[in-house]
PDB file of N, CA and C in Angstrom:
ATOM      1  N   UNK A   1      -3.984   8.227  18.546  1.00  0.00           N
ATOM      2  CA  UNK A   1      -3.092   9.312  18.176  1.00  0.00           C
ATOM      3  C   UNK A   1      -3.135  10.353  19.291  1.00  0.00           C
ATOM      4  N   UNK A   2      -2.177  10.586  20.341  1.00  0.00           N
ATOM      5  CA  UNK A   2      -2.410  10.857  21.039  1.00  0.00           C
ATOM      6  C   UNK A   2      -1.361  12.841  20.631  1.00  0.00           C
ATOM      7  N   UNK A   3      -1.865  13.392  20.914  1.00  0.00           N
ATOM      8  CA  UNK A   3      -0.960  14.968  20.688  1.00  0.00           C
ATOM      9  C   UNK A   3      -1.323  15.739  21.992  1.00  0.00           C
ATOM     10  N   UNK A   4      -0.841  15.675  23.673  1.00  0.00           N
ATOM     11  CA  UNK A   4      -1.077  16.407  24.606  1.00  0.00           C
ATOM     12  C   UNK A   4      -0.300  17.771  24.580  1.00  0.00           C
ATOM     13  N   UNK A   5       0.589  18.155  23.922  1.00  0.00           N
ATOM     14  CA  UNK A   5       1.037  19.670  23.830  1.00  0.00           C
ATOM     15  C   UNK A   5       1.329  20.050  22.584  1.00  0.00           C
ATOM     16  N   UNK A   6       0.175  19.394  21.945  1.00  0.00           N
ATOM     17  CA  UNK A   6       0.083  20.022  20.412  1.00  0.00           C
ATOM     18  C   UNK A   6      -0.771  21.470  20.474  1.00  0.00           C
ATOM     19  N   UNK A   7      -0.251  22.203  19.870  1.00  0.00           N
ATOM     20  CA  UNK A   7      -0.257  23.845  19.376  1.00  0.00           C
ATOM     21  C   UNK A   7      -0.568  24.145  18.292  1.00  0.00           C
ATOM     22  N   UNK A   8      -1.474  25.333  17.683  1.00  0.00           N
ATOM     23  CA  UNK A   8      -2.289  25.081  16.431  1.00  0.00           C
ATOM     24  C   UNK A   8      -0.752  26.630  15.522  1.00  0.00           C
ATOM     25  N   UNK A   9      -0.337  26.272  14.607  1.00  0.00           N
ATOM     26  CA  UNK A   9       1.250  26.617  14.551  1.00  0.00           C
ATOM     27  C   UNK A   9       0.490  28.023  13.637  1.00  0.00           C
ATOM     28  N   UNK A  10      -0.502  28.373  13.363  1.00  0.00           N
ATOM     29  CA  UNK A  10      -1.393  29.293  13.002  1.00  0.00           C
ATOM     30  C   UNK A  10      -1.364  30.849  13.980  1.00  0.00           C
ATOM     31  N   UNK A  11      -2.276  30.297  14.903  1.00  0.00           N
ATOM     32  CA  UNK A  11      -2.820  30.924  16.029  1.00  0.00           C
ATOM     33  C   UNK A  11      -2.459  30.441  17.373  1.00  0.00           C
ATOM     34  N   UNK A  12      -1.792  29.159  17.545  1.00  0.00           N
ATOM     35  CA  UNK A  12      -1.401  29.064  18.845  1.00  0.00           C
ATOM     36  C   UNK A  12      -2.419  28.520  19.849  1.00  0.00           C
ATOM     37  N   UNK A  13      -3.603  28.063  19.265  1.00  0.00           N
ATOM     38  CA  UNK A  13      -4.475  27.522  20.192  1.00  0.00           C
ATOM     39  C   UNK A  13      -4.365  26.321  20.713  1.00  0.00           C
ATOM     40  N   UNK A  14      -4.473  25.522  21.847  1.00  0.00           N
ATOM     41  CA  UNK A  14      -4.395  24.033  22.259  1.00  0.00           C
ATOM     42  C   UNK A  14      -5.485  23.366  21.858  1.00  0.00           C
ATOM     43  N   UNK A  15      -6.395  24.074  21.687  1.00  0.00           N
ATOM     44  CA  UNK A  15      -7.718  23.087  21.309  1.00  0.00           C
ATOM     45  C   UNK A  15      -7.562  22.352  20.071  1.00  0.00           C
ATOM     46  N   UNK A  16      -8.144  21.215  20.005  1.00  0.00           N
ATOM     47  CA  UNK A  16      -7.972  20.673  18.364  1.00  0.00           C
ATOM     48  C   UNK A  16      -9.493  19.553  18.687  1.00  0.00           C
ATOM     49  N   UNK A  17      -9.503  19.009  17.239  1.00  0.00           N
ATOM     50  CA  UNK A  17     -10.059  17.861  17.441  1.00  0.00           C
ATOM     51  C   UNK A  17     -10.031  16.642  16.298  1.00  0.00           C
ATOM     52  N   UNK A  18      -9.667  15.724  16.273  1.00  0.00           N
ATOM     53  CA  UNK A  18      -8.782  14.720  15.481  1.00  0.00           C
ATOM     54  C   UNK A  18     -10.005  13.943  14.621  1.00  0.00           C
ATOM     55  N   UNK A  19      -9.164  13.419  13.304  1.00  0.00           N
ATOM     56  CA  UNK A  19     -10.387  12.754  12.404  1.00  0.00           C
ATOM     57  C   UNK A  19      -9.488  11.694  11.692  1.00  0.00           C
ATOM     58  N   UNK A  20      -9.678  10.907  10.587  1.00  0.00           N
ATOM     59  CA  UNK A  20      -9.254  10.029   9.700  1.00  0.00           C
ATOM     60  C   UNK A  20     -10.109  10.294   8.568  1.00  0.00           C
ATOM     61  N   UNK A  21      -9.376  10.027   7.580  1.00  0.00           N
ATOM     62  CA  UNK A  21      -9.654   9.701   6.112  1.00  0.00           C
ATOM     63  C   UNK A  21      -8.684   8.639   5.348  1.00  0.00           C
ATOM     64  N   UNK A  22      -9.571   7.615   4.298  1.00  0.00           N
ATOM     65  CA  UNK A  22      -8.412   6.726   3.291  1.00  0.00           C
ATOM     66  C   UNK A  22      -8.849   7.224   2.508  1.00  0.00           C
ATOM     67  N   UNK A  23      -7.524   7.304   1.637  1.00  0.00           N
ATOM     68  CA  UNK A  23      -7.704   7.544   0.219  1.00  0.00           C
ATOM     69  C   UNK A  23      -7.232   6.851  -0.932  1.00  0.00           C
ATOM     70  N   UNK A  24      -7.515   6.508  -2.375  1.00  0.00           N
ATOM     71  CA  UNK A  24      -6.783   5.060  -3.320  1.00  0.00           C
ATOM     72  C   UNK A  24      -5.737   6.050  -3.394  1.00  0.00           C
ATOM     73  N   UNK A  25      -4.867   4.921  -3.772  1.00  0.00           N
ATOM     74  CA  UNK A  25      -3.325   4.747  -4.270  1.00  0.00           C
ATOM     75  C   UNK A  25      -3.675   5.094  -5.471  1.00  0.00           C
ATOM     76  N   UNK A  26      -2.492   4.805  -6.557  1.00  0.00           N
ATOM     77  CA  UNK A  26      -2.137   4.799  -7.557  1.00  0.00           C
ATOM     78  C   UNK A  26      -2.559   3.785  -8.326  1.00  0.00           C
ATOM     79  N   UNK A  27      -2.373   2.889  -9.591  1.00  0.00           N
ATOM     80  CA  UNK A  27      -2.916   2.167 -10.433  1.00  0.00           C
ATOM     81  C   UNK A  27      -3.507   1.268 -10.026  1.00  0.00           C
ATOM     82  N   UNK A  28      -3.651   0.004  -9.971  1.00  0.00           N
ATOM     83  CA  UNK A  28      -4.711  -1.276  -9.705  1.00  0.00           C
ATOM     84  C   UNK A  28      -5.684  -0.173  -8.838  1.00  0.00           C
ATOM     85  N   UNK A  29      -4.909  -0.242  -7.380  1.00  0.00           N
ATOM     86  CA  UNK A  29      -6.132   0.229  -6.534  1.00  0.00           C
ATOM     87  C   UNK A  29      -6.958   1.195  -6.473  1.00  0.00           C
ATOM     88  N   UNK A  30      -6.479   2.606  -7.543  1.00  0.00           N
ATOM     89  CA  UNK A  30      -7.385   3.701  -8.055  1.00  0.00           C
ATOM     90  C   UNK A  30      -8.197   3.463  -9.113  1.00  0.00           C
ATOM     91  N   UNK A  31      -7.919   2.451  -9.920  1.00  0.00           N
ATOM     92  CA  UNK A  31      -8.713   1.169 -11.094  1.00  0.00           C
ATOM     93  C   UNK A  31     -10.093   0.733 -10.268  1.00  0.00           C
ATOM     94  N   UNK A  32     -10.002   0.016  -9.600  1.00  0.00           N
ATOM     95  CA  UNK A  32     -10.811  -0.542  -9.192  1.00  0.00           C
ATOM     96  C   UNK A  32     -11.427   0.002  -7.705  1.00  0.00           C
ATOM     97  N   UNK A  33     -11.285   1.190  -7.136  1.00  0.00           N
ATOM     98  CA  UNK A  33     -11.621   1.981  -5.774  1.00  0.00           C
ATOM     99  C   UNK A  33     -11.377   1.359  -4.531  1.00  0.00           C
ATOM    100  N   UNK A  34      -9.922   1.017  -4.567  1.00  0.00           N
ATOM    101  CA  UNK A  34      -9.735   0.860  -2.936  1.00  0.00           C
ATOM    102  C   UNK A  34      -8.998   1.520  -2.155  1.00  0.00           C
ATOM    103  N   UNK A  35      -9.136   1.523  -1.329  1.00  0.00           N
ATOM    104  CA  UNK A  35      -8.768   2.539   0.004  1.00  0.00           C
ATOM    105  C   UNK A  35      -7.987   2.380   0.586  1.00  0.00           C
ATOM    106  N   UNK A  36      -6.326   1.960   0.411  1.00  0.00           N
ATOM    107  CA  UNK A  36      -5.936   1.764   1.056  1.00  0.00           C
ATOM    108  C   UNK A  36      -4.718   2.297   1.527  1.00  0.00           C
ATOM    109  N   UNK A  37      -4.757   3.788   1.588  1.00  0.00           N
ATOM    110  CA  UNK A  37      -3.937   5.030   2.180  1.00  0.00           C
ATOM    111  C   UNK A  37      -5.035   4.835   3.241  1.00  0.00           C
ATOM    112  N   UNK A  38      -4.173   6.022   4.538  1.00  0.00           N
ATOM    113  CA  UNK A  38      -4.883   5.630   5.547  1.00  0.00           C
ATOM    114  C   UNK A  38      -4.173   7.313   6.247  1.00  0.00           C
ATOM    115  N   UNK A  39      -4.934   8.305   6.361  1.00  0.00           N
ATOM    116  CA  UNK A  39      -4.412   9.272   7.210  1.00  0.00           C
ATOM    117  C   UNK A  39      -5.036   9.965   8.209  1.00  0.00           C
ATOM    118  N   UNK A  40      -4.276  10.811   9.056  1.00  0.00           N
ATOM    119  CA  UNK A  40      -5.149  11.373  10.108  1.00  0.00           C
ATOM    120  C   UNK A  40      -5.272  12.446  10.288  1.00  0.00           C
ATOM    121  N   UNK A  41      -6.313  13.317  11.025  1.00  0.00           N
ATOM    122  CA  UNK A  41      -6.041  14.702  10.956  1.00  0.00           C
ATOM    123  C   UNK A  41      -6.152  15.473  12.275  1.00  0.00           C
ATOM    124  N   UNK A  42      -5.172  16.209  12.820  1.00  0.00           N
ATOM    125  CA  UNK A  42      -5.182  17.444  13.656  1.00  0.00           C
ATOM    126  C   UNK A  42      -6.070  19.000  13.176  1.00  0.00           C
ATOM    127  N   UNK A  43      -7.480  19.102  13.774  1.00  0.00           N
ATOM    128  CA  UNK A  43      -7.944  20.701  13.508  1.00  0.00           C
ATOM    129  C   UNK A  43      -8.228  21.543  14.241  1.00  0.00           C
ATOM    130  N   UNK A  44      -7.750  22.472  14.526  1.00  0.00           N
ATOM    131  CA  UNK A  44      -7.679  23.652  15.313  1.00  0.00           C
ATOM    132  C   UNK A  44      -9.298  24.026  15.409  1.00  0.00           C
ATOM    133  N   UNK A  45      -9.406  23.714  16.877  1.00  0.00           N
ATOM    134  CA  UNK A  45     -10.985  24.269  16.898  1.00  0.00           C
ATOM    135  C   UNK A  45     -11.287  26.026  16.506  1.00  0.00           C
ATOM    136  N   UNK A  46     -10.229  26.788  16.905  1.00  0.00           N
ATOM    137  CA  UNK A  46     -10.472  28.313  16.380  1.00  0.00           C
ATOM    138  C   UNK A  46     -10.284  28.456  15.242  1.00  0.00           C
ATOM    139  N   UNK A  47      -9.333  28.243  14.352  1.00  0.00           N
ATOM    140  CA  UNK A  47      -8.727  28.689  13.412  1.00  0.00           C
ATOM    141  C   UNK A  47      -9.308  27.506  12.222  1.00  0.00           C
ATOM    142  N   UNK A  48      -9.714  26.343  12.502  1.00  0.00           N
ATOM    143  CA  UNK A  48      -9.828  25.433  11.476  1.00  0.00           C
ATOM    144  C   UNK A  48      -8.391  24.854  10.598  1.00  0.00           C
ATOM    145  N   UNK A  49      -7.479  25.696  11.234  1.00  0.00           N
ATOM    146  CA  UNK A  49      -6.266  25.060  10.010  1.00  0.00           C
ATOM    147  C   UNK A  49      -5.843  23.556  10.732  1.00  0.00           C
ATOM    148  N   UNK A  50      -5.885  22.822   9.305  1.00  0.00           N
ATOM    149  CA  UNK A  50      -5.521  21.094   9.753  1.00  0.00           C
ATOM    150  C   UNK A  50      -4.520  20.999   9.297  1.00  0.00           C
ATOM    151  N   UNK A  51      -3.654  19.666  10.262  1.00  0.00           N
ATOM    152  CA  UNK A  51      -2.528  18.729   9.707  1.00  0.00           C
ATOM    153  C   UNK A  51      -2.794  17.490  10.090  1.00  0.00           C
ATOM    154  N   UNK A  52      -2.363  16.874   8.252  1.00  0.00           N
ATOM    155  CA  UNK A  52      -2.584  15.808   7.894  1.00  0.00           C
ATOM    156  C   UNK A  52      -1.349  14.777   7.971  1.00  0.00           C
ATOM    157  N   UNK A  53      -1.692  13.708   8.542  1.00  0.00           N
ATOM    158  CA  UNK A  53      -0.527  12.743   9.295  1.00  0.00           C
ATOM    159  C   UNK A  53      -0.303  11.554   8.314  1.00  0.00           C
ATOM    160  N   UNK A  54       0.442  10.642   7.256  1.00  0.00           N
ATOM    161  CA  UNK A  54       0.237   9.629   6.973  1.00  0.00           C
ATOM    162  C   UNK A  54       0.128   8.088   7.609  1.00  0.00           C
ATOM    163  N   UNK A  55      -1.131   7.489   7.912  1.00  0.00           N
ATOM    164  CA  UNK A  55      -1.543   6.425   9.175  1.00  0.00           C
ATOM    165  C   UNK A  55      -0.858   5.271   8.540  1.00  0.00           C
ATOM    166  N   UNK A  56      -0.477   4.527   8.887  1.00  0.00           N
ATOM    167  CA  UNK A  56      -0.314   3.183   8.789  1.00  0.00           C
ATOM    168  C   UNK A  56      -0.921   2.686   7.799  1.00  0.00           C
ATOM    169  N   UNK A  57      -0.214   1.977   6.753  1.00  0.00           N
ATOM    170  CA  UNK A  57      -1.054   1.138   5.776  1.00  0.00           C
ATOM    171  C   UNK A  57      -2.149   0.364   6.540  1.00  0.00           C
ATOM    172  N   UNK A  58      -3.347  -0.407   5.911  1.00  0.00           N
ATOM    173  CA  UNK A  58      -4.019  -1.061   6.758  1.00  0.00           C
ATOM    174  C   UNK A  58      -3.957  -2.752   6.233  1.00  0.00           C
ATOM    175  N   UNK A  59      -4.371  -3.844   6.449  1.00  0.00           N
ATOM    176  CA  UNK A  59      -4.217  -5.060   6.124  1.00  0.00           C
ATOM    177  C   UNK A  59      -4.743  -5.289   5.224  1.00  0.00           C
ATOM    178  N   UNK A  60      -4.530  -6.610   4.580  1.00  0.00           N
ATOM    179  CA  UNK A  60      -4.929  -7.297   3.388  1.00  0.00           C
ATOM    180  C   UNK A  60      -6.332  -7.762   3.837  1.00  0.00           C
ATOM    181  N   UNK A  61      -6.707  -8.160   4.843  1.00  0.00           N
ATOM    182  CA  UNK A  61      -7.755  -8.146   5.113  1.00  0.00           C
ATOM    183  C   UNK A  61      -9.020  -7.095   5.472  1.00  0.00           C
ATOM    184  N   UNK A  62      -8.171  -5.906   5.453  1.00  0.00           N
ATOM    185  CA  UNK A  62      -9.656  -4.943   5.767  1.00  0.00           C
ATOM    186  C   UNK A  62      -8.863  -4.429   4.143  1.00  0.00           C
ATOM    187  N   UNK A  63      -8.423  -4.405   3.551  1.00  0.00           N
ATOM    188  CA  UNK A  63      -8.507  -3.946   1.864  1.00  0.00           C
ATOM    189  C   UNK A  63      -9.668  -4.709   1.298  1.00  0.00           C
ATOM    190  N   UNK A  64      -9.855  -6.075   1.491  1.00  0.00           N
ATOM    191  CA  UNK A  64     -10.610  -6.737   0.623  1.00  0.00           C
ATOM    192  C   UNK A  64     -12.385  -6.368   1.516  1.00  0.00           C
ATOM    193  N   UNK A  65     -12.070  -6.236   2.447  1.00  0.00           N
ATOM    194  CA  UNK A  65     -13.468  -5.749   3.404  1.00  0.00           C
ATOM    195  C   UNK A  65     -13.885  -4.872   2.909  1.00  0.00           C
ATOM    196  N   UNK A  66     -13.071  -3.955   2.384  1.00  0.00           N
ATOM    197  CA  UNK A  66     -13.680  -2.141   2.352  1.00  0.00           C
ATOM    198  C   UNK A  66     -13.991  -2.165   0.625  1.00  0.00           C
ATOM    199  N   UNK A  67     -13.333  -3.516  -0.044  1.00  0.00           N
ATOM    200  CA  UNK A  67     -13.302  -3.735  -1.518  1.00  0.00           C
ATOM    201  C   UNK A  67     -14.917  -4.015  -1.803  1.00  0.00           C
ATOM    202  N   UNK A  68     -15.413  -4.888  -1.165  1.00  0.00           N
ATOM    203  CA  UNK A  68     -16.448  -5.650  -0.811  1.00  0.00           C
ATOM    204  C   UNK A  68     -17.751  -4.538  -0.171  1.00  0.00           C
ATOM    205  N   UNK A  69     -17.449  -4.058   0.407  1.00  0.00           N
ATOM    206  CA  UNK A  69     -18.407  -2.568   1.137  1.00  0.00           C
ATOM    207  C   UNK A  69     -18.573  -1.668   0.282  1.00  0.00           C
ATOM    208  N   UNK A  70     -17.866  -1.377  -0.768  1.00  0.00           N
ATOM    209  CA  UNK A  70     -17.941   0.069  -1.599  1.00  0.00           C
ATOM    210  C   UNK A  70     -18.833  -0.237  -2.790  1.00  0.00           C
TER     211      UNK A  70
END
């Protein structure tokens, strides 16, 4: 995820520093705890204010991986 003239829309700072989080869906997969939202995050190293990106679903194969891990 690349953001080279990303601006913190707060304070205006260039600094940031980027993260990920998944989170469950809706029925079956919040039933049974799987993970398979997938987002990213922009945070303003001064200010702390974040934006949250929605990532790419992830595969049927790392669903049943992360099913299996939890």
């Amino acid at each position: 995820m690349q953001h080279n003239n990303w601006q913190c829309p707060k304070c205006k700072n260039n600094e940031y520093e980027t993260d990920q989080f998944a989170a469950t869906g809706g029925g079956f997969t919040k039933i049974v705890d799987i993970q398979n939202k997938k987002f990213n995050t922009i945070t303003c190293n001064r200010c702390r204010f974040t934006e949250v990106y929605k990532a790419g679903k992830s595969g049927t194969l790392e669903d049943v991986f992360d099913f299996f891990t939890t």
